[in-house]
Protein backbone atom coordinates (compact mmCIF):
# COMPACT_ATOMS: atom_id res chain seq x y z
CA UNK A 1 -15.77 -35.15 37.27
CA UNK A 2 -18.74 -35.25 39.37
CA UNK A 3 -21.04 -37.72 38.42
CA UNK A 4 -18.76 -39.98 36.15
CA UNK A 5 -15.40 -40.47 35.83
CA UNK A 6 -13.56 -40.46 32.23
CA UNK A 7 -13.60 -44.38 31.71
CA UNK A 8 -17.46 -44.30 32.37
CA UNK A 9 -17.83 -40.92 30.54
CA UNK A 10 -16.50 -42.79 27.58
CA UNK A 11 -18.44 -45.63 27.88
CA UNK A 12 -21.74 -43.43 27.54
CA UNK A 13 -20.29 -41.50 24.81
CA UNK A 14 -19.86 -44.82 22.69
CA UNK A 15 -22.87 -46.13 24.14
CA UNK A 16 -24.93 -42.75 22.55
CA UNK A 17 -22.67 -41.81 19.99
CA UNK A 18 -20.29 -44.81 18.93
CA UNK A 19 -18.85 -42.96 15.92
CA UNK A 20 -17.46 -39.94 18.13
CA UNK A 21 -13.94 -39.72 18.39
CA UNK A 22 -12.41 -39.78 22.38
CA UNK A 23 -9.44 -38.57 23.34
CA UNK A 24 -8.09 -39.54 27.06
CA UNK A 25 -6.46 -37.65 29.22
CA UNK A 26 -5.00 -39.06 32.17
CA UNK A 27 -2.93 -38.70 35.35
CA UNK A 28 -1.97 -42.66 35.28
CA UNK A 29 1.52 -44.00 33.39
CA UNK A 30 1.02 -44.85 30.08
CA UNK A 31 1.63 -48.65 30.84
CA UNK A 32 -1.63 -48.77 32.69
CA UNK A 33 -3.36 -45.89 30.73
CA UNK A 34 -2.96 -47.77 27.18
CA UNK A 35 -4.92 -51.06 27.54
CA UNK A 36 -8.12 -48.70 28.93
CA UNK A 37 -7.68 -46.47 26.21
CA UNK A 38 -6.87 -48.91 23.08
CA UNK A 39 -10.75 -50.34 24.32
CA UNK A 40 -12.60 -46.96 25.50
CA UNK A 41 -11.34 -44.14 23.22
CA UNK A 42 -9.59 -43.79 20.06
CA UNK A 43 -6.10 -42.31 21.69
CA UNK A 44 -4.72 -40.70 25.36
CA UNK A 45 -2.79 -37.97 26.27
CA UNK A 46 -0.73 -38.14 29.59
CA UNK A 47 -1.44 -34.78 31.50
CA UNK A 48 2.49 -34.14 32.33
CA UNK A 49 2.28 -34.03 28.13
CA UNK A 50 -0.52 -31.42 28.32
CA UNK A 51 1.45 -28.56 27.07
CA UNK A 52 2.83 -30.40 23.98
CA UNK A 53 0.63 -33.38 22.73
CA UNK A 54 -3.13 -32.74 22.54
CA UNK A 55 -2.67 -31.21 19.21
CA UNK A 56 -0.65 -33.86 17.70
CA UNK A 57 -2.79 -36.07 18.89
CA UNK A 58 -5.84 -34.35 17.39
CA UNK A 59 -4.74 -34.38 14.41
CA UNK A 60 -3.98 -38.12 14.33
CA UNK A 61 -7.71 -38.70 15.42
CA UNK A 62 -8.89 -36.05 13.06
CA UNK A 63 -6.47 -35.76 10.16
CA UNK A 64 -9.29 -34.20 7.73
CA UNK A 65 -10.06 -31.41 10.26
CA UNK A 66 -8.72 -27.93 8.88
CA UNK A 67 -5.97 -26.51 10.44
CA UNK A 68 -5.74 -23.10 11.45
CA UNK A 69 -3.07 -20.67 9.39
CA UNK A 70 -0.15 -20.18 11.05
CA UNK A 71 0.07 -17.18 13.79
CA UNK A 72 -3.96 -16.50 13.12
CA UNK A 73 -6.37 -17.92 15.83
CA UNK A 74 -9.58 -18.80 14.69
């Protein structure tokens, strides 16, 4: 990102919107990703799990969120 990277992009978000749910993504291990993320955001993706875990993950952080019916895109 140009001005910010994530860890101080999430800092700013909680700093202007604390209840906002964050959701990392990152390019580092999850053994040095976690710590950050259990304090900055409420869970992390690793990108090499980009194609199969944001959604799960999603609806962890947002389990009240409707879901979409099956083979329709909304």
């Amino acid at each position: 990102m140009p001005v910010m990277n994530g860890m101080q992009a999430a800092l700013e978000i909680r700093r202007i919107a604390p209840r906002t749910k964050i959701l990392v993504f990152t390019v580092v291990g999850t053994k040095e990703a976690a710590p950050v993320a259990r304090l900055l955001a409420d869970g992390y993706v690793e990108k090499s799990a980009a194609g199969k875990e944001p959604i799960p993950a999603l609806e962890r952080l947002l389990p009240n969120f409707p879901k979409p019916k099956p083979g329709r895109i909304s």
